[in-house]
Protein backbone atom coordinates (compact mmCIF):
# COMPACT_ATOMS: atom_id res chain seq x y z
CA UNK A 1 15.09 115.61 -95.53
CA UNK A 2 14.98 115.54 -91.81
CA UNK A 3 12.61 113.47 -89.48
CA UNK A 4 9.84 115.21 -87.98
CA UNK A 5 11.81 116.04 -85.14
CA UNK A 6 13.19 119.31 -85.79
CA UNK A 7 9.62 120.44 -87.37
CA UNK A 8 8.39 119.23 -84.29
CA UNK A 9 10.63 121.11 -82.30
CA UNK A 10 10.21 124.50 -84.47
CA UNK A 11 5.98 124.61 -83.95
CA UNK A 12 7.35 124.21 -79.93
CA UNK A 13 9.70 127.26 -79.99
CA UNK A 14 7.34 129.27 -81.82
CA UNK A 15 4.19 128.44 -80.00
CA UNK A 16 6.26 129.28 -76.73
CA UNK A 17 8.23 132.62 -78.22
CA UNK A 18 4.85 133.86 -78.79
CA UNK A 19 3.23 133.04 -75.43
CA UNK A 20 6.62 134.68 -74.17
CA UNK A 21 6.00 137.81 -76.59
CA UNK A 22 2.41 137.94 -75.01
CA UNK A 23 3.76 137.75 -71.46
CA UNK A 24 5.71 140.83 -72.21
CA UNK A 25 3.68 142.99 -74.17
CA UNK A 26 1.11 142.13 -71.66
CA UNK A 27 2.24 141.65 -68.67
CA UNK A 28 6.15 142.50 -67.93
CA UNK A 29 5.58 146.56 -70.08
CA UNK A 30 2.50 147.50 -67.83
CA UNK A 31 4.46 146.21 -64.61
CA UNK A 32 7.29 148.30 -65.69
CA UNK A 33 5.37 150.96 -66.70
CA UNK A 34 2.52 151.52 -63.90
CA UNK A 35 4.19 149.53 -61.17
CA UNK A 36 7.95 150.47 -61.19
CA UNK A 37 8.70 147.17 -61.80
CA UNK A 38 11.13 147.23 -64.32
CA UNK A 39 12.62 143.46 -63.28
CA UNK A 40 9.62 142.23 -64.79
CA UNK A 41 10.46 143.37 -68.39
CA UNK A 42 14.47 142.56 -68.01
CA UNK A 43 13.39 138.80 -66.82
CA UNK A 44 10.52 138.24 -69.46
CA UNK A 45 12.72 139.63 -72.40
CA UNK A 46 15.47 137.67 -71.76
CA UNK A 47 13.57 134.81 -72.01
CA UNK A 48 11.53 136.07 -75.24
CA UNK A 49 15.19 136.99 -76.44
CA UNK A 50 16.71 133.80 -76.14
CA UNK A 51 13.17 131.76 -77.56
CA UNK A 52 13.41 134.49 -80.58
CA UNK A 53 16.68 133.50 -81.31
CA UNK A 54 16.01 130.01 -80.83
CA UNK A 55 13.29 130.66 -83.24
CA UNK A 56 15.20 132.08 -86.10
CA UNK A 57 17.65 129.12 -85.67
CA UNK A 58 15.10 126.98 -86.47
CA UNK A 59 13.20 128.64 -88.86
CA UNK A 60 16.78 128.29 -90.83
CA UNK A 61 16.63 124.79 -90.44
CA UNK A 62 13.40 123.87 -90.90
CA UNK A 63 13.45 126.47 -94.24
CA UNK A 64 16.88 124.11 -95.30
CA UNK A 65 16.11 120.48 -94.34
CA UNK A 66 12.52 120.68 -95.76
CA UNK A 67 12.80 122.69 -98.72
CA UNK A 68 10.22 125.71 -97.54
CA UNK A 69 10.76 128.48 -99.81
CA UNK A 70 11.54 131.98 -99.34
CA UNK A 71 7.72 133.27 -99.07
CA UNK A 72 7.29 130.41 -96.13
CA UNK A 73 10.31 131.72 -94.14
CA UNK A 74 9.06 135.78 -94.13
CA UNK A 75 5.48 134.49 -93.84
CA UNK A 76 6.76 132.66 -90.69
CA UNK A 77 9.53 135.51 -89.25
CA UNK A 78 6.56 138.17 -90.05
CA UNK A 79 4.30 135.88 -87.51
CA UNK A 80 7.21 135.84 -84.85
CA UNK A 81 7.05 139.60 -84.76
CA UNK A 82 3.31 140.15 -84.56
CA UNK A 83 1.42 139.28 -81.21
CA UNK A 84 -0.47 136.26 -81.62
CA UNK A 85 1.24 135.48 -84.91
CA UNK A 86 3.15 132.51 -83.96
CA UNK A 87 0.58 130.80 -82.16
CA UNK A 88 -2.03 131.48 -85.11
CA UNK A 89 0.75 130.04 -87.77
CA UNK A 90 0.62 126.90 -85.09
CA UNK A 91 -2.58 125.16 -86.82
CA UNK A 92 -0.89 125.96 -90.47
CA UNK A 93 2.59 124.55 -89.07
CA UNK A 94 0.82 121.70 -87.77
CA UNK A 95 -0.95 120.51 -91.06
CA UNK A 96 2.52 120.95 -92.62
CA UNK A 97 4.06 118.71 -90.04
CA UNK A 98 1.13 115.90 -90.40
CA UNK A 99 2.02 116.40 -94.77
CA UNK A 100 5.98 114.94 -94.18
């Protein structure tokens, strides 16, 4: 088992791949969309992109060096793709952190 360090580090790049997913759905799609901005989406996705796959990485590890089963990892890939999800799983995340 792993220090609290990389659990520590997951609940960060979730809580911030879901502000990121926010910022697009909310704020990048309608610039692109009703101001013919479509920089806004192509900057703000790249960023969720690379924080999603950040994500997933550690979802793997935190699923591997803790011993999370298979139900914990969809619950928690199922809140990545769901606005809000991420940052709702944060207080749940957080109680399991406080547990190791």
């Amino acid at each position: 088992m792993e220090s609290k360090k990389t659990f520590s580090t997951f609940r960060k790049i979730a809580f911030f791949e879901g502000l990121s997913f926010l910022a697009l759905l909310f704020i990048a799609m309608p610039l692109k969309y009703l101001m013919d901005m479509p920089l806004a989406v192509r900057i703000m996705g790249s960023i969720h992109g690379a924080l999603f796959v950040a994500f997933v990485i550690y979802l793997y590890l935190v699923y591997n060096d803790y011993g999370k089963n298979t139900k914990w990892m969809i619950k928690a890939f199922v809140a990545s793709v769901i606005p809000f999800g991420t940052i709702i799983m944060d207080k749940e995340w957080k109680q399991e952190e406080l547990a190791i």
